[in-house]
Protein backbone atom coordinates (compact mmCIF):
# COMPACT_ATOMS: atom_id res chain seq x y z
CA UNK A 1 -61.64 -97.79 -33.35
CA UNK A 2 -62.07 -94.95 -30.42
CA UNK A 3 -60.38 -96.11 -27.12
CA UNK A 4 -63.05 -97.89 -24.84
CA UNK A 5 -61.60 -96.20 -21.73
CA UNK A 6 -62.66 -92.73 -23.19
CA UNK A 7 -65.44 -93.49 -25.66
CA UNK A 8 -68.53 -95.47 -25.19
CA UNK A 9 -70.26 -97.44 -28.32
CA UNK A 10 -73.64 -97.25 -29.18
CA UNK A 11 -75.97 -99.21 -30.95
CA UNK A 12 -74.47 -100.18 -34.20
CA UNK A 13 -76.37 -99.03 -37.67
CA UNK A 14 -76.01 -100.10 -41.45
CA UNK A 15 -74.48 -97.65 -43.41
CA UNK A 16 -78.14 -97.49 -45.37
CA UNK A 17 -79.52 -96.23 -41.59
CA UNK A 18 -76.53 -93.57 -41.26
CA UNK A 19 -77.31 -92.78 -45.38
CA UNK A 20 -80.76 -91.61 -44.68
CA UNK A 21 -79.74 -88.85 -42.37
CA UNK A 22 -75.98 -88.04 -43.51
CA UNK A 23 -75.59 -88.33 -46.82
CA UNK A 24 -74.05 -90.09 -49.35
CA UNK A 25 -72.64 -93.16 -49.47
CA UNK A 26 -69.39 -94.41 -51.31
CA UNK A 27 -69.96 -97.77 -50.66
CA UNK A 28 -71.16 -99.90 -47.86
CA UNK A 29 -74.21 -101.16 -48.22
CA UNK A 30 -76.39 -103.18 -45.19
CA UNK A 31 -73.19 -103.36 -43.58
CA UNK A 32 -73.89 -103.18 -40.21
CA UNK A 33 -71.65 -100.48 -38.49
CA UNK A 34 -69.56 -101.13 -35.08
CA UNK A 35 -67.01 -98.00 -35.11
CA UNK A 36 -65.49 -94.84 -36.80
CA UNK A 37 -62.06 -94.84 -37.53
CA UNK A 38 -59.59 -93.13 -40.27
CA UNK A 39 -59.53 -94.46 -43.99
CA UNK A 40 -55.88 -95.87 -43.20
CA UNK A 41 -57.19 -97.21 -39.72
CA UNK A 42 -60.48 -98.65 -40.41
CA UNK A 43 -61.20 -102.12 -40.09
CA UNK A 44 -64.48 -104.70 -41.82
CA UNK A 45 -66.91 -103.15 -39.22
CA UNK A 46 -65.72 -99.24 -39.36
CA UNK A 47 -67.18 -96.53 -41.20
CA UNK A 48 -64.47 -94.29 -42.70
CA UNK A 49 -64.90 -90.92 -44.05
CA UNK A 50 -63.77 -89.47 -46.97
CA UNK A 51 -63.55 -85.63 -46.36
CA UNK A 52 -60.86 -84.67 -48.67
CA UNK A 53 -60.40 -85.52 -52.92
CA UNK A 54 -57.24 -85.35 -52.08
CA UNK A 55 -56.90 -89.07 -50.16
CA UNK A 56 -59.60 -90.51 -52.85
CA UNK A 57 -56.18 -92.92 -53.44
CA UNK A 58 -56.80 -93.95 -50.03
CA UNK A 59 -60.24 -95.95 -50.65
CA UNK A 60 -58.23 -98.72 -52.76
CA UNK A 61 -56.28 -99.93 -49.68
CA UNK A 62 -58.64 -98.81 -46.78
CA UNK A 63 -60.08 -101.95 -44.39
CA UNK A 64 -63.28 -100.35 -43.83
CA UNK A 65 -66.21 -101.86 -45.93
CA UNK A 66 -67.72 -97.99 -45.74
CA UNK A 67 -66.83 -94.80 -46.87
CA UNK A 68 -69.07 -91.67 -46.80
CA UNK A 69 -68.33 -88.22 -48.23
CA UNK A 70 -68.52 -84.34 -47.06
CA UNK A 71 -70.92 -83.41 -43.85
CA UNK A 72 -71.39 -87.24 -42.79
CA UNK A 73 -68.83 -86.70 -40.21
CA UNK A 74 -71.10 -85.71 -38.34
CA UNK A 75 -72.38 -89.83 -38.12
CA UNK A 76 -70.11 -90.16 -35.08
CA UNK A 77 -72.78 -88.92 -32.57
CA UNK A 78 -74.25 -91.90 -33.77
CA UNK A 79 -71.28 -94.37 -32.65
CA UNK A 80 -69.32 -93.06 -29.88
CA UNK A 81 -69.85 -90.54 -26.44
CA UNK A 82 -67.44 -89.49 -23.60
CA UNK A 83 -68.56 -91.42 -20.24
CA UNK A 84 -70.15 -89.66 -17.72
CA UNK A 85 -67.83 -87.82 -15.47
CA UNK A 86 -68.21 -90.28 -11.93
CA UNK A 87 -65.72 -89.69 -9.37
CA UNK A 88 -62.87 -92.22 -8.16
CA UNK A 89 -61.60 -92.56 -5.00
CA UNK A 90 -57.55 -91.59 -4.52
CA UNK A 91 -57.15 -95.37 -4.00
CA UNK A 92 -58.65 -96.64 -7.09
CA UNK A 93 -56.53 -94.50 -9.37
CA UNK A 94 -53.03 -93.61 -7.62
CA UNK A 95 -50.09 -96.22 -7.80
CA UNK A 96 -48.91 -96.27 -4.44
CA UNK A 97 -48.82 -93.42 -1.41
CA UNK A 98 -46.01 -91.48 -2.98
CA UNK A 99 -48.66 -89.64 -5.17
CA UNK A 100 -49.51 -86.12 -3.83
CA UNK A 101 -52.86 -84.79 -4.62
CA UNK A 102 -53.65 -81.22 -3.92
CA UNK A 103 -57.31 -80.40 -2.73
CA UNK A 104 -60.56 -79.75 -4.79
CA UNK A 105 -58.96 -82.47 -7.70
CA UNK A 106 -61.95 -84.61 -9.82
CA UNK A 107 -60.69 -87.85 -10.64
CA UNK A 108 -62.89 -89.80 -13.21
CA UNK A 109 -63.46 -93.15 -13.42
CA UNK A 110 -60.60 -95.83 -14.31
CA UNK A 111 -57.76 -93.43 -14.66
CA UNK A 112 -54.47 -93.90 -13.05
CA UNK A 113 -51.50 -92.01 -11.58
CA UNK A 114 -48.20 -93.09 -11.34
CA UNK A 115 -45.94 -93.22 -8.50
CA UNK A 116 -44.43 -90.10 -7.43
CA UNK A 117 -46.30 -87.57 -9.21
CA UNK A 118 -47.61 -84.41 -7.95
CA UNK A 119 -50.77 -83.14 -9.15
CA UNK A 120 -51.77 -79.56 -8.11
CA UNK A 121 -54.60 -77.82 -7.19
CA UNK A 122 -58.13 -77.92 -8.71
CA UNK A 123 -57.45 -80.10 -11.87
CA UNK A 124 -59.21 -82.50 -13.81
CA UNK A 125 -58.20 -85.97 -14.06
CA UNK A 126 -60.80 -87.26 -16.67
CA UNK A 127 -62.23 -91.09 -17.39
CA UNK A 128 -59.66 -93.12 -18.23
CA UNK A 129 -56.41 -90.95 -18.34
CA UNK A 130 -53.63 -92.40 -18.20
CA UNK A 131 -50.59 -90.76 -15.97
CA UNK A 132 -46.74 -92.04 -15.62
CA UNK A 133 -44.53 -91.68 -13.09
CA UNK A 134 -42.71 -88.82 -11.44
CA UNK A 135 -45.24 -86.69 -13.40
CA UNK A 136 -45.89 -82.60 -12.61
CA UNK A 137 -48.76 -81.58 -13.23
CA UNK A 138 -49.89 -77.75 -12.24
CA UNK A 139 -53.05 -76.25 -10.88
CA UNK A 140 -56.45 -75.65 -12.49
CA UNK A 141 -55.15 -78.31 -15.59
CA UNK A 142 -57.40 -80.56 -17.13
CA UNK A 143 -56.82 -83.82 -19.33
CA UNK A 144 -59.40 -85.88 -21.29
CA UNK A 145 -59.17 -88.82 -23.58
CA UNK A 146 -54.63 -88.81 -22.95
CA UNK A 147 -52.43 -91.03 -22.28
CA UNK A 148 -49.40 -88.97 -20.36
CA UNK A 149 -45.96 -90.49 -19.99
CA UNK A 150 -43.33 -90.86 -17.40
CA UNK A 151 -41.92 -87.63 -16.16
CA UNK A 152 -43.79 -85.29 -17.76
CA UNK A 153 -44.66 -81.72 -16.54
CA UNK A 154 -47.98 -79.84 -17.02
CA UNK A 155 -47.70 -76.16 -15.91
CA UNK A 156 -50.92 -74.26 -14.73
CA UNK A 157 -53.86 -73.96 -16.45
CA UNK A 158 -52.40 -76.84 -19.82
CA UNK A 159 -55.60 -77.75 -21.65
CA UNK A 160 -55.00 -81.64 -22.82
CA UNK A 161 -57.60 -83.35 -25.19
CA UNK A 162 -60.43 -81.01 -25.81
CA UNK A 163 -62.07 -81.60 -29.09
CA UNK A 164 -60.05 -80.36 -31.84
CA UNK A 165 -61.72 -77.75 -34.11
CA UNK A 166 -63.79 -79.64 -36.84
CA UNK A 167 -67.20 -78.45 -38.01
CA UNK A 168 -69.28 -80.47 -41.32
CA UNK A 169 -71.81 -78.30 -43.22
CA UNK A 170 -75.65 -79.13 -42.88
CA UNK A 171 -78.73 -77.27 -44.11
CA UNK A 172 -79.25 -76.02 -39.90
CA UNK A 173 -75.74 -74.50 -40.63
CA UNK A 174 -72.44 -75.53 -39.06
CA UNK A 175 -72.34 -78.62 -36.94
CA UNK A 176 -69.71 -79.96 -34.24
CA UNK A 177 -67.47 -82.89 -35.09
CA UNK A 178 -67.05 -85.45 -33.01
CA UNK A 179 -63.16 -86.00 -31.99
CA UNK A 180 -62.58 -89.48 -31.09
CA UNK A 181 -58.91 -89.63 -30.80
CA UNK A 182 -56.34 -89.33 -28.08
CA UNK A 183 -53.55 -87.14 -26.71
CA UNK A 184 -50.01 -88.91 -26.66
CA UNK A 185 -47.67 -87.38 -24.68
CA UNK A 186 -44.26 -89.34 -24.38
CA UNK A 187 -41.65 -89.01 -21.98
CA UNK A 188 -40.32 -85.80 -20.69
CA UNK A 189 -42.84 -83.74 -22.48
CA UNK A 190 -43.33 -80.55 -21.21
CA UNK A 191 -46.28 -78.24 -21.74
CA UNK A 192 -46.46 -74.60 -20.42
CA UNK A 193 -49.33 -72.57 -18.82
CA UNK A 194 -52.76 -72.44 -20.82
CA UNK A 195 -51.27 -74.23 -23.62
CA UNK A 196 -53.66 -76.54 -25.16
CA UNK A 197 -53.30 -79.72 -27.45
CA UNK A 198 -56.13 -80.57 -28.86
CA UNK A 199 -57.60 -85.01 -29.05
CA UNK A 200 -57.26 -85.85 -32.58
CA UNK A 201 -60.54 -86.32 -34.80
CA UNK A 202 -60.36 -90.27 -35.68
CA UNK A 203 -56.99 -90.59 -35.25
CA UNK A 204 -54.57 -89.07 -32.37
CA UNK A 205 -52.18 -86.29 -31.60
CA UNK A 206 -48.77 -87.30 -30.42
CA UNK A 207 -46.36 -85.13 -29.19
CA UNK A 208 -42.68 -86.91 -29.09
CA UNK A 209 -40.48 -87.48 -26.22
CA UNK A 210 -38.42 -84.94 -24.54
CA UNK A 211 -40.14 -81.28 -26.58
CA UNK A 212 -40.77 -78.61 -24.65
CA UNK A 213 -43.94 -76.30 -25.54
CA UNK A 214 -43.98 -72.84 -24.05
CA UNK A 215 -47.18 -71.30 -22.31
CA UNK A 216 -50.33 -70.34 -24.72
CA UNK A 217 -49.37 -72.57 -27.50
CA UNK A 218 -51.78 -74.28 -29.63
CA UNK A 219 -51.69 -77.87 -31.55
CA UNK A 220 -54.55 -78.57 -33.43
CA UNK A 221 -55.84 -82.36 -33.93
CA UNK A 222 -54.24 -85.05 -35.66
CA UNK A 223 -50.94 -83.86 -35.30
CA UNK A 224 -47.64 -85.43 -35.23
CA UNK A 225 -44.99 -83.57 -33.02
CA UNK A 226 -41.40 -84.88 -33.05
CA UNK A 227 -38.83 -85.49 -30.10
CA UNK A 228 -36.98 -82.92 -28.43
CA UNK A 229 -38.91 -79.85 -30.61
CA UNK A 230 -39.11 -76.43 -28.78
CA UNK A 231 -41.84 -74.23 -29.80
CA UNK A 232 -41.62 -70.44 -27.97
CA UNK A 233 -45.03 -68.66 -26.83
CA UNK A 234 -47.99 -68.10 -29.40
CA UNK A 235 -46.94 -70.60 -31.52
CA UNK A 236 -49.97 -71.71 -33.53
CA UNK A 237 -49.71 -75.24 -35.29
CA UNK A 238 -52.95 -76.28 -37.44
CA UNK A 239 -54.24 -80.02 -37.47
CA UNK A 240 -52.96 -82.59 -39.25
CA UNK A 241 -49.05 -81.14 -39.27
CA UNK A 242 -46.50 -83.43 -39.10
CA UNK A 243 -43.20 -82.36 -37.40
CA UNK A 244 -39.87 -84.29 -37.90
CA UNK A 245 -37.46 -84.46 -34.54
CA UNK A 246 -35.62 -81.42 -33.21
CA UNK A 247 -37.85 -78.64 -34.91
CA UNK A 248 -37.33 -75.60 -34.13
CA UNK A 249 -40.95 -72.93 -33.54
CA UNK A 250 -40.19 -68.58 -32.64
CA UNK A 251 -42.38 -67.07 -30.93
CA UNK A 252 -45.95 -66.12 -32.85
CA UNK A 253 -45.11 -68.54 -36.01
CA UNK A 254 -48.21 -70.42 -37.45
CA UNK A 255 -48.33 -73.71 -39.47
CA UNK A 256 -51.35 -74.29 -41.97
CA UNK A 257 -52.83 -77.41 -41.71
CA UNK A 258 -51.42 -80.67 -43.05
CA UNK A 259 -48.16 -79.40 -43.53
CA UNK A 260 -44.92 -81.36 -43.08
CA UNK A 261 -41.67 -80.20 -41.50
CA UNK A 262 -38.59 -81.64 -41.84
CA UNK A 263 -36.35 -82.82 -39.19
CA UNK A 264 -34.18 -80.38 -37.61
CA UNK A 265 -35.90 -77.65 -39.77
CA UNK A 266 -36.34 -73.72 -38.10
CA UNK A 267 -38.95 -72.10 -38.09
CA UNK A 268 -38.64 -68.16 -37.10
CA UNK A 269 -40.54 -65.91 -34.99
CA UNK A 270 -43.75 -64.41 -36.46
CA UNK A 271 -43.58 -66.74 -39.64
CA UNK A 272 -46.66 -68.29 -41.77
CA UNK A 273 -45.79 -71.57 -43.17
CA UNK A 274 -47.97 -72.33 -45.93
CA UNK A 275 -46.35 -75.03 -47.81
CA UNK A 276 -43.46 -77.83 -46.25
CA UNK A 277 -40.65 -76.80 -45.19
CA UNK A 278 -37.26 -79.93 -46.09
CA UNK A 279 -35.61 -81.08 -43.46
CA UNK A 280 -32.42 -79.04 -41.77
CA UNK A 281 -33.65 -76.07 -43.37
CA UNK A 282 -34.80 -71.87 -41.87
CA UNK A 283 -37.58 -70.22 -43.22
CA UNK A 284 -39.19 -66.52 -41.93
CA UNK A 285 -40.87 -64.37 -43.59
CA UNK A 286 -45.12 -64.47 -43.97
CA UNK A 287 -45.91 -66.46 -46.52
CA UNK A 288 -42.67 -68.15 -45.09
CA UNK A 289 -39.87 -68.97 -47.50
CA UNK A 290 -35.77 -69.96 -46.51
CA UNK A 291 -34.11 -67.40 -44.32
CA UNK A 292 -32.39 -66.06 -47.93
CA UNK A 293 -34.71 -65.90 -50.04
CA UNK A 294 -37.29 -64.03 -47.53
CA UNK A 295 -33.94 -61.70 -46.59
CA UNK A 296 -33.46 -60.88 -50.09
CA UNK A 297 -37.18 -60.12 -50.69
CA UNK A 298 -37.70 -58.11 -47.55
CA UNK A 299 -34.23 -56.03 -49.04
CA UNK A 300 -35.33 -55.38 -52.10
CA UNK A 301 -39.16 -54.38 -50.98
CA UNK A 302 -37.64 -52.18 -48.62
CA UNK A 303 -34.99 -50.34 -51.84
CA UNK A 304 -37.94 -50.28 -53.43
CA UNK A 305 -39.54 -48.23 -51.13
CA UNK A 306 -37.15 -45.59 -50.52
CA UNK A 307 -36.88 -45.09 -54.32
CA UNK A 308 -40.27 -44.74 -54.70
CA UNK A 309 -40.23 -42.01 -51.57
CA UNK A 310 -36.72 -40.28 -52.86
CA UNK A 311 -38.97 -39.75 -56.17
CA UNK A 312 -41.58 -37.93 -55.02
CA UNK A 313 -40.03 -35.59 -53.03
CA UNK A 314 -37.47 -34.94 -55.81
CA UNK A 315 -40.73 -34.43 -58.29
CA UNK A 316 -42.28 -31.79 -55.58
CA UNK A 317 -38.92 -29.91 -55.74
């Protein structure tokens, strides 16, 4: 079920109502729907959608008493919508005195700030977002639908719970997902200038305590970021990725989407990880492979090469 303190319900349907415009139905019924929430998630009064053949499995153990396939993710206009952006007062959302607010800040409704934090000029405090203590938080930042821990630093210009990327196929053409999940960021996170994590879809994105993300990095929704990772500049991660503790990202590398890395696994500058990658282990290359393996190959492509140019200029002798 969405967070109340970023999401507002609306009327509930039955899954025959929601049928008639979205599609097709698993199974459901005149149930009378109350939320949206992940197959693993859901609960009697959820709908849950099945998006992927690949969880099918999941439908035998799921709470929801609904499932509907392909475009009907697009049903959660029907359920859910981000408050209207009202203004607090300082008072109604900071701790105590010892938070320092820069001018031009928005602070929405029902969020909080704890004490000592420092929030810089021009940023966006949205509905509901909660802050820790002892926080750092840069200019021009904004953060929706999150829930920020104790000393954690935003540099200028971090982007924190947009709406991940998620579009459903309809006869008008493309149409907008609606994210209803949260940002997570733990303890001694840090997130670098015009970096942006992305809310999760149904469920959330969590990054773990203590990693350290470099500016203009992007994590996609749904995903699952361990403690103490590093990930350099341009690092790209899809949604859905699941990253063990004390990962290693070089600059420029990009994860595909519901890939898992192991803990303590490296992942080197400029690489494309299509498949998971065990734990403890170094892969490079694009399609990445381990460090050997995509040395060898990159060797023997290159011999290859200067044979191939050493024989035709010999044949032109």
């Amino acid at each position: 079920m969405p967070d109340r303190r970023f999401f507002a319900q609306a009327q509930p349907l039955t899954v025959v109502e929601a049928a008639a415009e979205w599609g097709e139905v698993v199974r459901g019924g005149e149930t009378s729907l109350a939320g949206v929430a992940p197959l693993d998630a859901a609960g009697p009064g959820d709908l849950a959608f099945l998006s992927d053949r690949r969880l099918a499995s999941r439908l035998e153990v799921t709470g929801a008493r609904s499932t509907m396939s392909g475009a009907t993710t697009t049903a959660a206009r029907l359920f859910q919508a981000l408050p209207a952006l009202e203004a607090a007062r300082p008072d109604e959302v900071c701790e105590d005195d010892s938070v320092r607010l820069a001018p031009g800040i928005f602070l929405g409704q029902g969020a909080r700030i704890g004490r000592g934090s420092l929030i810089g000029p021009g940023t966006v405090i949205g509905p509901g977002v909660q802050i820790g203590r002892d926080a750092r938080i840069g200019a021009h930042v904004s953060l929706f639908c999150a829930l920020v821990g104790d000393r954690v630093t935003l540099l200028s210009g971090a982007r924190i719970g947009e709406a991940g990327f998620g579009a459903a196929a309809s006869p008008a053409g493309p149409l907008d997902v609606v994210q209803l999940g949260r940002v997570i960021l733990q303890d001694e996170v840090t997130v670098g200038a015009n970096s942006c994590i992305d809310r999760g879809a149904y469920d959330d994105t969590v990054i773990g305590e203590g990693t350290k993300i470099d500016n203009m990095v992007q994590i996609g929704h749904n995903c699952r970021i361990g403690r103490f990772c590093l990930m350099a500049a341009h690092t790209g991660v899809s949604g859905s990725v699941t990253v063990g503790d004390g990962v290693m990202f070089g600059g420029r590398s990009g994860i595909a989407d519901h890939i898992t890395i192991g803990e303590g696994a490296r992942i080197a500058g400029g690489a494309g990880v299509l498949a998971d990658v065990p734990a403890g282990e170094t892969w490079s290359g694009y399609p990445a492979k381990p460090l050997r393996q995509s040395l060898r190959e990159a060797v023997w492509l290159a011999k290859q090469a200067q044979a191939k140019t050493r024989g035709g200029t010999d044949g032109h002798g």
